[in-house]
C-alpha atoms as a PDB file:
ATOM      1  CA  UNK A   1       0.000   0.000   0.000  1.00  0.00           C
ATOM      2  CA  UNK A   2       0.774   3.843  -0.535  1.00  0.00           C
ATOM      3  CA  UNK A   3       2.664   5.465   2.547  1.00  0.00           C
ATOM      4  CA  UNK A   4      -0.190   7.232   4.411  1.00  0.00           C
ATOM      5  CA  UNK A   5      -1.055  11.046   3.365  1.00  0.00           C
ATOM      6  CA  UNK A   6      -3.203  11.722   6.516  1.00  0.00           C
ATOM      7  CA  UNK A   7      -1.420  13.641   9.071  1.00  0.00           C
ATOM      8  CA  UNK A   8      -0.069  11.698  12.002  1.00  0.00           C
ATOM      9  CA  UNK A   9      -2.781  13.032  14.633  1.00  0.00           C
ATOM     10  CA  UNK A  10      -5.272  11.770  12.241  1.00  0.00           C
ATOM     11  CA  UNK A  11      -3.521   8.281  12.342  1.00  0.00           C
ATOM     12  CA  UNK A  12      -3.761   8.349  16.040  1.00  0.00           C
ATOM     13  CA  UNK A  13      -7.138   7.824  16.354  1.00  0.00           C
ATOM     14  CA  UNK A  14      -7.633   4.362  14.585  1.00  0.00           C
ATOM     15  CA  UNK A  15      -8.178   1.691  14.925  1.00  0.00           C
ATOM     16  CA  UNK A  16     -11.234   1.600  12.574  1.00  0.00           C
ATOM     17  CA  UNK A  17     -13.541  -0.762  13.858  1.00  0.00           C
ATOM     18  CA  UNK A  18     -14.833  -2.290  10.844  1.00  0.00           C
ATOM     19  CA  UNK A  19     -17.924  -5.315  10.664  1.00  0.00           C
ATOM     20  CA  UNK A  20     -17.853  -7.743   7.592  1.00  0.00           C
ATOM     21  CA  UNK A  21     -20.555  -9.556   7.162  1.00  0.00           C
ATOM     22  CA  UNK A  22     -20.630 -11.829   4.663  1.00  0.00           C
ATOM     23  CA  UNK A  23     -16.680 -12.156   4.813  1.00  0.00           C
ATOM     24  CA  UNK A  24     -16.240 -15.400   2.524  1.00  0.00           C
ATOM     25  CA  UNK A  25     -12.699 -14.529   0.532  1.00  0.00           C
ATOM     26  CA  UNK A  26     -13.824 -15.083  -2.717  1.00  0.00           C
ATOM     27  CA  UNK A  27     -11.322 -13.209  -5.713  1.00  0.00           C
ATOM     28  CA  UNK A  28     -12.373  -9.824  -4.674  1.00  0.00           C
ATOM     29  CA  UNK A  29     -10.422  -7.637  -2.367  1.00  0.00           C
ATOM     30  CA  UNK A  30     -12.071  -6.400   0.545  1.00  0.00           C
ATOM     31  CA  UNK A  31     -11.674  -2.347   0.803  1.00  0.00           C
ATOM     32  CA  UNK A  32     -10.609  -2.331   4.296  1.00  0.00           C
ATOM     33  CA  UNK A  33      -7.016  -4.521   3.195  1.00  0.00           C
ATOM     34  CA  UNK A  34      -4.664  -1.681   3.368  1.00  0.00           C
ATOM     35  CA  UNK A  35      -6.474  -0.076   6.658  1.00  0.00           C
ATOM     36  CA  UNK A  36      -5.743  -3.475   8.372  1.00  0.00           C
ATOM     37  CA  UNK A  37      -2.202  -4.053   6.652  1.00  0.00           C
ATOM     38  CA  UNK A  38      -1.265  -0.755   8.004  1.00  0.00           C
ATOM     39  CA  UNK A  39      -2.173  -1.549  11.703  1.00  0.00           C
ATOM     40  CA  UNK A  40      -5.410   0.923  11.729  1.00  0.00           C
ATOM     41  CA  UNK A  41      -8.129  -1.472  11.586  1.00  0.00           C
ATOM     42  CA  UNK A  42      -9.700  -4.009  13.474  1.00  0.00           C
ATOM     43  CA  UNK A  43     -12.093  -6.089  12.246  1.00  0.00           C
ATOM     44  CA  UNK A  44     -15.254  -8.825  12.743  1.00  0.00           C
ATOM     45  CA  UNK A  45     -16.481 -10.747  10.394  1.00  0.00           C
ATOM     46  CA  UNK A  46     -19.454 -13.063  10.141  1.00  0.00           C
ATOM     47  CA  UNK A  47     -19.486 -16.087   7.885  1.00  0.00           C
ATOM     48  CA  UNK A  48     -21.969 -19.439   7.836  1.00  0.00           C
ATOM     49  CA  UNK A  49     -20.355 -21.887   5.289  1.00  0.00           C
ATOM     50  CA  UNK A  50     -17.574 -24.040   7.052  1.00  0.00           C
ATOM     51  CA  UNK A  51     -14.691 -23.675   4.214  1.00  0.00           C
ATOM     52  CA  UNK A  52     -15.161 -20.174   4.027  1.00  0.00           C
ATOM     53  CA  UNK A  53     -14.981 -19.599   7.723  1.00  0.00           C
ATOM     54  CA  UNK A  54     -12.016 -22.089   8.035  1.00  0.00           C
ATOM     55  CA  UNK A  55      -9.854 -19.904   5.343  1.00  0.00           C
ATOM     56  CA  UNK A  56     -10.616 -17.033   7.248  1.00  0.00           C
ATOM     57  CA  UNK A  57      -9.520 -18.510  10.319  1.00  0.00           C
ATOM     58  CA  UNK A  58      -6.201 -19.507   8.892  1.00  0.00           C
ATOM     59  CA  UNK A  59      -5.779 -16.188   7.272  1.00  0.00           C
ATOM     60  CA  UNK A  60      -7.052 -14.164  10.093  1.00  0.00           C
ATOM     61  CA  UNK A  61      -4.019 -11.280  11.508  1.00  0.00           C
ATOM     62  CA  UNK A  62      -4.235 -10.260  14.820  1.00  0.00           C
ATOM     63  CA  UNK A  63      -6.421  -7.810  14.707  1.00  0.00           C
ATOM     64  CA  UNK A  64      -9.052 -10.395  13.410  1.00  0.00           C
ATOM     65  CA  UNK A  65     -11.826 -12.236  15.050  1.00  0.00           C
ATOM     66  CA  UNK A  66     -14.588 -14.456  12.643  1.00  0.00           C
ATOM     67  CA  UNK A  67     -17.702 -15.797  14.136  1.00  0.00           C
ATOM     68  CA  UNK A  68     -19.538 -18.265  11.743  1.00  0.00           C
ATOM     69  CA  UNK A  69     -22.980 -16.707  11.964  1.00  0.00           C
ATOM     70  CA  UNK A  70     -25.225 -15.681   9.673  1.00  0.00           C
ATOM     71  CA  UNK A  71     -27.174 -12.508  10.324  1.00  0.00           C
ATOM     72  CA  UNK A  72     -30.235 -11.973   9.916  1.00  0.00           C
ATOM     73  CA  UNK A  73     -33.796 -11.261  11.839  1.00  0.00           C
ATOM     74  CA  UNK A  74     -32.600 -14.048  14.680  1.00  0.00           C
ATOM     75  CA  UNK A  75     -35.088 -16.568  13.141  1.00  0.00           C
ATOM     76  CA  UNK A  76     -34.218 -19.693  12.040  1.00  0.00           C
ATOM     77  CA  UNK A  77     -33.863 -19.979   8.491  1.00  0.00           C
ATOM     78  CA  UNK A  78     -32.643 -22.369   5.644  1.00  0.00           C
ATOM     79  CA  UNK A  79     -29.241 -21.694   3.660  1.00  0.00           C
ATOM     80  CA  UNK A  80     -29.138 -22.338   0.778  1.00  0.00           C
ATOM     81  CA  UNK A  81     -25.888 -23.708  -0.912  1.00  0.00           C
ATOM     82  CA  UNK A  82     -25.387 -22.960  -4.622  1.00  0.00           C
ATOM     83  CA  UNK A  83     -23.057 -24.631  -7.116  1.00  0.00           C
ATOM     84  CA  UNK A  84     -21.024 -21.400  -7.205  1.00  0.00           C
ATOM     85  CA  UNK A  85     -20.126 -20.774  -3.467  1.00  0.00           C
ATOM     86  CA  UNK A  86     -20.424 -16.888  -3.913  1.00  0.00           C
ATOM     87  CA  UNK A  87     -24.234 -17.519  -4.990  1.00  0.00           C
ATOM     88  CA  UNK A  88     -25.568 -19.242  -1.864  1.00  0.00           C
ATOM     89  CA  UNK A  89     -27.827 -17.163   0.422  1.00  0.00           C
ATOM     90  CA  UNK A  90     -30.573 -17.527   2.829  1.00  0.00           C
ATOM     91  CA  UNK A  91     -33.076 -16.633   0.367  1.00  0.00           C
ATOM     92  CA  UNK A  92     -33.821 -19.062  -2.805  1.00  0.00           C
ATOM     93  CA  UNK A  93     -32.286 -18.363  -5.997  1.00  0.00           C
ATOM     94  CA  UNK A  94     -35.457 -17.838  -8.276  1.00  0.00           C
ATOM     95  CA  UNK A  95     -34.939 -20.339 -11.560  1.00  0.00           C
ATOM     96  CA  UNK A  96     -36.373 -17.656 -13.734  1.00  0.00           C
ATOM     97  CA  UNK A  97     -34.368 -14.577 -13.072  1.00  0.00           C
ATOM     98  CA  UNK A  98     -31.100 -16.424 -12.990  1.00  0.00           C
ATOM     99  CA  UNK A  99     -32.534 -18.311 -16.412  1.00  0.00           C
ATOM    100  CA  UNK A 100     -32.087 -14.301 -17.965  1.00  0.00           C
ATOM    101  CA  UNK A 101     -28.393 -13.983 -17.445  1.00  0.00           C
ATOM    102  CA  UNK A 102     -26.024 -16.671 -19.241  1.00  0.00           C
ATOM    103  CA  UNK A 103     -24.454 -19.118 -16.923  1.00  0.00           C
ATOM    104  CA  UNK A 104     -26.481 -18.327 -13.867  1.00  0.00           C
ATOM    105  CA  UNK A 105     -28.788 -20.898 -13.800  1.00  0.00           C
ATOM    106  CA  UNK A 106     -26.196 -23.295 -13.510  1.00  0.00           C
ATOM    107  CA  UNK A 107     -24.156 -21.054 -11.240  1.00  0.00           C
ATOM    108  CA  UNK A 108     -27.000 -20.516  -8.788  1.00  0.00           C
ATOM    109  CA  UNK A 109     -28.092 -23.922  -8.657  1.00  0.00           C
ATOM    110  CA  UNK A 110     -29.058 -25.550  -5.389  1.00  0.00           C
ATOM    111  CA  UNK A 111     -26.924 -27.893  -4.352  1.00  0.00           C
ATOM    112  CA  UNK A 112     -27.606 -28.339  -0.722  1.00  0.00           C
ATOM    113  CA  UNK A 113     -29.945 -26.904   2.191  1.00  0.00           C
ATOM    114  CA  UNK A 114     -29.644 -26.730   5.604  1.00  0.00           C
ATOM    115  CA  UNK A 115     -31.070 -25.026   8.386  1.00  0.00           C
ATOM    116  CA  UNK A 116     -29.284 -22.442  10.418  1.00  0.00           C
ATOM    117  CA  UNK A 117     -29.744 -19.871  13.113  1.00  0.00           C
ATOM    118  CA  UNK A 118     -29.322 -16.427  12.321  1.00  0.00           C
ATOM    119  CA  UNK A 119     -28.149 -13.421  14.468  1.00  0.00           C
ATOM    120  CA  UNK A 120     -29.368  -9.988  15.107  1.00  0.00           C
ATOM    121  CA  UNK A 121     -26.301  -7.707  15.004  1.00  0.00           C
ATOM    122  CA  UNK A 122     -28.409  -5.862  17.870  1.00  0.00           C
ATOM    123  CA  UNK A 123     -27.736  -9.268  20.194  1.00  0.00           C
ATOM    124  CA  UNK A 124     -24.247  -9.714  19.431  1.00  0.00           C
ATOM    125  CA  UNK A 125     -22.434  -9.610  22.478  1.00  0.00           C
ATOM    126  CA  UNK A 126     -19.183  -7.323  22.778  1.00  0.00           C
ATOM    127  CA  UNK A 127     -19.592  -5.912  19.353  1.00  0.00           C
ATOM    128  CA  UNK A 128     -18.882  -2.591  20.177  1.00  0.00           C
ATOM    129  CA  UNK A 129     -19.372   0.723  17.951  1.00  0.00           C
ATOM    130  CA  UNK A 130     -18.935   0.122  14.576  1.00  0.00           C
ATOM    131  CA  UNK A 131     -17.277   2.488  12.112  1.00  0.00           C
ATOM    132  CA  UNK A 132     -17.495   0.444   8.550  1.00  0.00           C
ATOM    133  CA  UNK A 133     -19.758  -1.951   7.522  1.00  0.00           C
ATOM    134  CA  UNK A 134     -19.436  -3.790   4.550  1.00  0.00           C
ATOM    135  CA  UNK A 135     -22.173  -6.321   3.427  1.00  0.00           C
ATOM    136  CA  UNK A 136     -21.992  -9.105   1.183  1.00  0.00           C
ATOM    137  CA  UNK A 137     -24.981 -11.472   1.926  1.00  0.00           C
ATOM    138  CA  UNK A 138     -26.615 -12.195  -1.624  1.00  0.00           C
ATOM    139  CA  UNK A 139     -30.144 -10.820  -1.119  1.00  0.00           C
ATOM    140  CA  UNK A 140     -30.368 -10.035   2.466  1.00  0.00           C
ATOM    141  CA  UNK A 141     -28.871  -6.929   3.188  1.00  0.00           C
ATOM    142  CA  UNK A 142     -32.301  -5.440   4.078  1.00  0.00           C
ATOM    143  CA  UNK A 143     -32.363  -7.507   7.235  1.00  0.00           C
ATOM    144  CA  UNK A 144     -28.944  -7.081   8.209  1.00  0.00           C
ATOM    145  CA  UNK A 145     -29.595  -3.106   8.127  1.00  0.00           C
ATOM    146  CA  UNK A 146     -32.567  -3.434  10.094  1.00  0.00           C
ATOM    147  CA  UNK A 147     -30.868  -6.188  12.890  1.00  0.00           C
ATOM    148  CA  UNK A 148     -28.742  -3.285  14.004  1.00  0.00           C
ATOM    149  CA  UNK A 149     -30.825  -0.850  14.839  1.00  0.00           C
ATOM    150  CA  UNK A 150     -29.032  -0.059  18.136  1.00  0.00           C
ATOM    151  CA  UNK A 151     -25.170  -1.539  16.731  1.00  0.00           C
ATOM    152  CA  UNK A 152     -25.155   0.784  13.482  1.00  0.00           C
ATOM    153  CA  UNK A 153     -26.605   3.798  15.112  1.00  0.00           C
ATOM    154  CA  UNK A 154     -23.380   5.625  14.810  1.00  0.00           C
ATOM    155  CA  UNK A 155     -21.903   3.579  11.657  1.00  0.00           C
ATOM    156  CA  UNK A 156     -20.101   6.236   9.081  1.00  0.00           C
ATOM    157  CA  UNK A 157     -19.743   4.481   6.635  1.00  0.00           C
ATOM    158  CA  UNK A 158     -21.738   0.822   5.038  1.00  0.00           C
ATOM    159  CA  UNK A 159     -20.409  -0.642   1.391  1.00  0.00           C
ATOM    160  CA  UNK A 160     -22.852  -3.150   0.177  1.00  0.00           C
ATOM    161  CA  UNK A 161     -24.308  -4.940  -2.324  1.00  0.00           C
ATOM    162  CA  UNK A 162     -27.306  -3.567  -4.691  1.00  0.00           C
ATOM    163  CA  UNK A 163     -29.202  -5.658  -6.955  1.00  0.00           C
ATOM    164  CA  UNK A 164     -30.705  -4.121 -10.128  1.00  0.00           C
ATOM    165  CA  UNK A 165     -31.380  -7.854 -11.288  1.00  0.00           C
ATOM    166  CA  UNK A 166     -33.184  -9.841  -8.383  1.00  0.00           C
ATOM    167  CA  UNK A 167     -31.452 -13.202  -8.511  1.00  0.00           C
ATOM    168  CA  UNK A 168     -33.506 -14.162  -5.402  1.00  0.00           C
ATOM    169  CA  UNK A 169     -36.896 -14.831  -4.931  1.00  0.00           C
ATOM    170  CA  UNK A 170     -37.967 -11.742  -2.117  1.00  0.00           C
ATOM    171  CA  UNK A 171     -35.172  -9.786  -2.663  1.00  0.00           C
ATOM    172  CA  UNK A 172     -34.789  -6.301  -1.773  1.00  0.00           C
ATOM    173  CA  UNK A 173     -34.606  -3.635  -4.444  1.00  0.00           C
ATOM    174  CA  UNK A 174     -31.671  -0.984  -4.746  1.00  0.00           C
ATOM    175  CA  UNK A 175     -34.584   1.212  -3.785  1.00  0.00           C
ATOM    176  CA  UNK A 176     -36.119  -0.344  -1.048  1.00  0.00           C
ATOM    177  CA  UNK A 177     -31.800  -0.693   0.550  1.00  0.00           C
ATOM    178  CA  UNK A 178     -31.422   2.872  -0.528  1.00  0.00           C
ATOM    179  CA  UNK A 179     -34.396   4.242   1.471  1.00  0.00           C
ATOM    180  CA  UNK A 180     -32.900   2.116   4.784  1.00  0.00           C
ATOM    181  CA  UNK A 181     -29.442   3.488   4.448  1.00  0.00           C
ATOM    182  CA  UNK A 182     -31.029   7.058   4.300  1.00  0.00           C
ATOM    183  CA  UNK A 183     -33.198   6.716   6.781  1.00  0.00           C
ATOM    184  CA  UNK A 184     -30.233   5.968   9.129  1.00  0.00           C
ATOM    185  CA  UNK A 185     -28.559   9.222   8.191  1.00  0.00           C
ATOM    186  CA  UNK A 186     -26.582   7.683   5.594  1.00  0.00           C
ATOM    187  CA  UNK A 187     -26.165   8.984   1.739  1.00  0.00           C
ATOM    188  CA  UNK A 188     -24.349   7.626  -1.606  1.00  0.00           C
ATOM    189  CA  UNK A 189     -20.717   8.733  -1.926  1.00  0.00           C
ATOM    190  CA  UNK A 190     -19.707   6.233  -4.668  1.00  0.00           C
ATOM    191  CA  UNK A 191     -20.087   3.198  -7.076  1.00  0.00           C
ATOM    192  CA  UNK A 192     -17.149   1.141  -5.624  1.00  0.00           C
ATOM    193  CA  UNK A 193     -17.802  -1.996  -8.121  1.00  0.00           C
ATOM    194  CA  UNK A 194     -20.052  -2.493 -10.868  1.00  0.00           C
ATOM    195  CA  UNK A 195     -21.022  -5.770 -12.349  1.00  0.00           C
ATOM    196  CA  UNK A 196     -22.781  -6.265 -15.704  1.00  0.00           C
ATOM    197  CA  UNK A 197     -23.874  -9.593 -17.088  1.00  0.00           C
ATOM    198  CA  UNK A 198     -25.029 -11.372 -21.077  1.00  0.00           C
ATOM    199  CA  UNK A 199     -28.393 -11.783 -21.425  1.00  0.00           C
ATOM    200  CA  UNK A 200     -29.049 -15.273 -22.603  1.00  0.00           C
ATOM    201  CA  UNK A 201     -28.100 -17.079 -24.728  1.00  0.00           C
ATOM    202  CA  UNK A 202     -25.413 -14.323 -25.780  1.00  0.00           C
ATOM    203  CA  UNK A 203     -22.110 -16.185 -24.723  1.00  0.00           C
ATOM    204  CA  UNK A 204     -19.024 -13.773 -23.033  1.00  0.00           C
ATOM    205  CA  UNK A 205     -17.299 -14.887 -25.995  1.00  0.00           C
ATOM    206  CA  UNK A 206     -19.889 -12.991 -28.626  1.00  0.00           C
ATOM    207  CA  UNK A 207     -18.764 -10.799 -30.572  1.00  0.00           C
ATOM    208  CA  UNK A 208     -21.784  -8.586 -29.619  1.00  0.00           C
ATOM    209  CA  UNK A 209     -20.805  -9.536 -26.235  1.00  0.00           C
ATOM    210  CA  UNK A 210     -20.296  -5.867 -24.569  1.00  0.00           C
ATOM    211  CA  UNK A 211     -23.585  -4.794 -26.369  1.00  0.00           C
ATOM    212  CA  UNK A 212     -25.690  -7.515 -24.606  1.00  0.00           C
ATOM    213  CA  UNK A 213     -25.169  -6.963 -20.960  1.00  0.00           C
ATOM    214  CA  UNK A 214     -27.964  -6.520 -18.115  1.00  0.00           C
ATOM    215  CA  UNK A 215     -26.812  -4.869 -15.083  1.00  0.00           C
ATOM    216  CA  UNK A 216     -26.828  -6.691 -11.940  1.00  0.00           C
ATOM    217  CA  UNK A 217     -25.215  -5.395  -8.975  1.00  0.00           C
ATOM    218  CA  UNK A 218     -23.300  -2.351  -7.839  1.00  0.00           C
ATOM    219  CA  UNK A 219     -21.087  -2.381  -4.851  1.00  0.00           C
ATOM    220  CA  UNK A 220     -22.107   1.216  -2.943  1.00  0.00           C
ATOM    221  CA  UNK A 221     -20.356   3.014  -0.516  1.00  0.00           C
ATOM    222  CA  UNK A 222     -22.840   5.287   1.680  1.00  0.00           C
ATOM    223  CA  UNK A 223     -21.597   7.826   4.359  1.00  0.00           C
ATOM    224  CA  UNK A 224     -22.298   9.986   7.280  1.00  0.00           C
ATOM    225  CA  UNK A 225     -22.421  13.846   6.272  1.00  0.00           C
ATOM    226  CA  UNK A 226     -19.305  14.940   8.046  1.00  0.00           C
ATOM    227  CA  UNK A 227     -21.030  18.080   9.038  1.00  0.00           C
ATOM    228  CA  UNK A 228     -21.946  17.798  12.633  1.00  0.00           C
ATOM    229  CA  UNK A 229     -19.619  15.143  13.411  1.00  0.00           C
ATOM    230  CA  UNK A 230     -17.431  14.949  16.764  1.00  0.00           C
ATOM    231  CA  UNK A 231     -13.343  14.777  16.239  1.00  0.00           C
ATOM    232  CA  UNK A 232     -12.599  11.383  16.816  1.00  0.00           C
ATOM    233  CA  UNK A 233     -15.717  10.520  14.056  1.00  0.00           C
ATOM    234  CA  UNK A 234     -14.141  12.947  11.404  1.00  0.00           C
ATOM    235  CA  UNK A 235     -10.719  11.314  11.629  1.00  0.00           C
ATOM    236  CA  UNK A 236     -11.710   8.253  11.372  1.00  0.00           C
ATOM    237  CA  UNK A 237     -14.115   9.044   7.946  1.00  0.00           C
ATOM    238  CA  UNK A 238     -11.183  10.456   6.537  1.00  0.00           C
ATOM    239  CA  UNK A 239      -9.307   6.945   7.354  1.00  0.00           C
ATOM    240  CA  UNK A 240     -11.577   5.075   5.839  1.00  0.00           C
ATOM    241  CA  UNK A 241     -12.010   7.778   2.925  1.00  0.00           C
ATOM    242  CA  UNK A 242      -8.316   8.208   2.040  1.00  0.00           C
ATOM    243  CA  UNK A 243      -6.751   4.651   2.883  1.00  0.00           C
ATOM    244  CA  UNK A 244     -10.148   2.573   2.462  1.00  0.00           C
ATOM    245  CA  UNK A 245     -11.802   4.010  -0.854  1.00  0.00           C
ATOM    246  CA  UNK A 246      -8.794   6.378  -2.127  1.00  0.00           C
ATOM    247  CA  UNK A 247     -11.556   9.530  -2.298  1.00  0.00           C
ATOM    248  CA  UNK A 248      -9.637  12.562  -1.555  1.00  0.00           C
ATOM    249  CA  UNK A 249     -12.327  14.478  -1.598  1.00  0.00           C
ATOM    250  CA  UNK A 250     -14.169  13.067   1.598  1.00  0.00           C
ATOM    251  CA  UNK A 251     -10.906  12.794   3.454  1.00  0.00           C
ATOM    252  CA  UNK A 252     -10.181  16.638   2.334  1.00  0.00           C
ATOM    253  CA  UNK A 253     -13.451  17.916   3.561  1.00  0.00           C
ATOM    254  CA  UNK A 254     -13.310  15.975   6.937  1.00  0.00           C
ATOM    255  CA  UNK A 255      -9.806  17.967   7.988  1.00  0.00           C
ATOM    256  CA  UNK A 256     -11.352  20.865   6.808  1.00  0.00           C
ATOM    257  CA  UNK A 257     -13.925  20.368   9.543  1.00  0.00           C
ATOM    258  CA  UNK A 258     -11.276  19.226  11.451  1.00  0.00           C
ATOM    259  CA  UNK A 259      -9.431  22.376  11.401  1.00  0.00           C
ATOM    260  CA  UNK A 260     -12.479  24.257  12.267  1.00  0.00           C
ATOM    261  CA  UNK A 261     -12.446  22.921  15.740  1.00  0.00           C
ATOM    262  CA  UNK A 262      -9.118  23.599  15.983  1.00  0.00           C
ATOM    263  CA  UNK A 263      -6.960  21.275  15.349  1.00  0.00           C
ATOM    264  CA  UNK A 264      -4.710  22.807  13.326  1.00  0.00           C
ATOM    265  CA  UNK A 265      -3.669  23.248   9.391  1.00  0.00           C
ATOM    266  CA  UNK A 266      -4.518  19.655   8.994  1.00  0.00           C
ATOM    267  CA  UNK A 267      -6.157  20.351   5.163  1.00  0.00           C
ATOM    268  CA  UNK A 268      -3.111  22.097   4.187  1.00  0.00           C
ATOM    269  CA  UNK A 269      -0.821  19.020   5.176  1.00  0.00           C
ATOM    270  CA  UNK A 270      -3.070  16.940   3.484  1.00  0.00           C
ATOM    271  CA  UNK A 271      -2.982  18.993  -0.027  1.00  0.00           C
ATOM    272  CA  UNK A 272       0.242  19.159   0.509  1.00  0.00           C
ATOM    273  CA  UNK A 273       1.212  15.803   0.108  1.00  0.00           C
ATOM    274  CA  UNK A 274      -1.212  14.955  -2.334  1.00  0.00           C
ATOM    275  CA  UNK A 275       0.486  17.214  -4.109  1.00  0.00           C
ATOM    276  CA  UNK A 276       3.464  15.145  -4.538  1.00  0.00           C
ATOM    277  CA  UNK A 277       1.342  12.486  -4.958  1.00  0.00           C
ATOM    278  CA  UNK A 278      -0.433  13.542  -7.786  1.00  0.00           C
ATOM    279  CA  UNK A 279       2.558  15.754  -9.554  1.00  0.00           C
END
């Protein structure tokens, strides 16, 4: 990772206290990697499926704890376990949405069920106030959000998953998850992934390939409005800002604030070496 830009009395409030849930290691890189490699992050994950849970557990750093729960309302519900591992979720893949998009129906096919016990973050003991929340949970993010009523009441910043494509049957629209996230005092900052798909039966190697694709998903990063924050809640946004998601322009306008309550010319630092950075 880059050397850290932020000025050192920034730094010193970490660690970021960041919640994964969802936190199979699939291929793609989780956006908290270079907070944690750098010491300023600590972080709990939740996982269900054994293999994924036992690679995180031989993975894990120090500042790492797993728990092999799946969250949810604190029912009891039935996983289901798809051919593709990334694809399983506690709500059923629906056979005629995934029929739309090449490959999926074999990708989302059930391969197994069992029953589990889910988790409300709310009950969760020694959780502790969490700063980032990232959610990967194919189809039931709406419940997670809603399970933490009392956990994620300060949260600054949640990435997760939208669906513009309902692969499940009940799944939550992008509208329905963007209405929650607002209602908790959260707003959009950024696409951090987008994923489009072929509408059957074009093939990815078509060569009308990249005119045939259906949007699916879109990895979004919502935040607190910085305004109206306290100090240790502005320095840590601009952690997670700079070193998490690389945007310079949250991290610049949280020192700005910063500097307003007096603690110092930490903007000007800041510019400064992005500066050299950047020139």
């Amino acid at each position: 990772m880059d050397r850290p830009m932020l000025p050192e009395s920034v730094l010193q409030h970490a660690p970021v206290h960041v919640l994964d849930v969802g936190a199979n290691p699939l291929d793609d890189e989780v956006p908290y990697v270079d907070l944690l490699d750098a010491g300023l992050a600590r972080v709990t994950g939740f996982e269900p499926l054994p293999e994924a849970m036992e690679r995180l557990r031989g993975l894990a750093g120090p500042h790492e704890r797993y728990l092999p729960h799946a969250v949810g309302d604190g029912g009891r519900h039935v996983l289901h376990v798809c051919e593709e591992q990334g694809f399983s979720s506690l709500l059923r893949p629906d056979p005629m949405r995934l029929a739309h998009l090449v490959d999926f129906e074999r990708l989302g096919r059930v391969v197994d069920e069992v029953e589990i016990d889910t988790v409300r973050l709310d009950d969760v003991p020694d959780l502790g106030p969490v700063d980032l929340l990232k959610v990967d949970v194919q189809g039931s993010e709406l419940a997670v959000l809603r399970s933490g009523e009392h956990a994620l009441e300060r949260v600054l910043a949640v990435q997760l998953e939208m669906g513009f494509w309902p692969l499940y049957e009940g799944q939550p629209t992008a509208g329905e998850l963007d209405a929650q996230l607002r209602s908790m005092g959260l707003m959009p900052l950024q696409v951090v992934q987008h994923r489009t798909w072929p509408l059957a039966p074009t093939q990815w190697a078509d060569p009308w390939e990249h005119d045939s694709l259906q949007i699916v998903e879109s990895d979004v990063l919502y935040v607190r409005d910085p305004a109206g924050l306290a100090v240790r809640d502005l320095a840590v946004l601009a952690l997670v800002a700079d070193i998490g998601y690389r945007h310079r322009g949250l991290a610049r306008r949280c020192l700005r604030l910063l500097d307003e309550c007096g603690r110092g010319d930490l903007e000007a630092q800041y510019v400064s070496r992005l500066g050299r950075h950047y020139g």
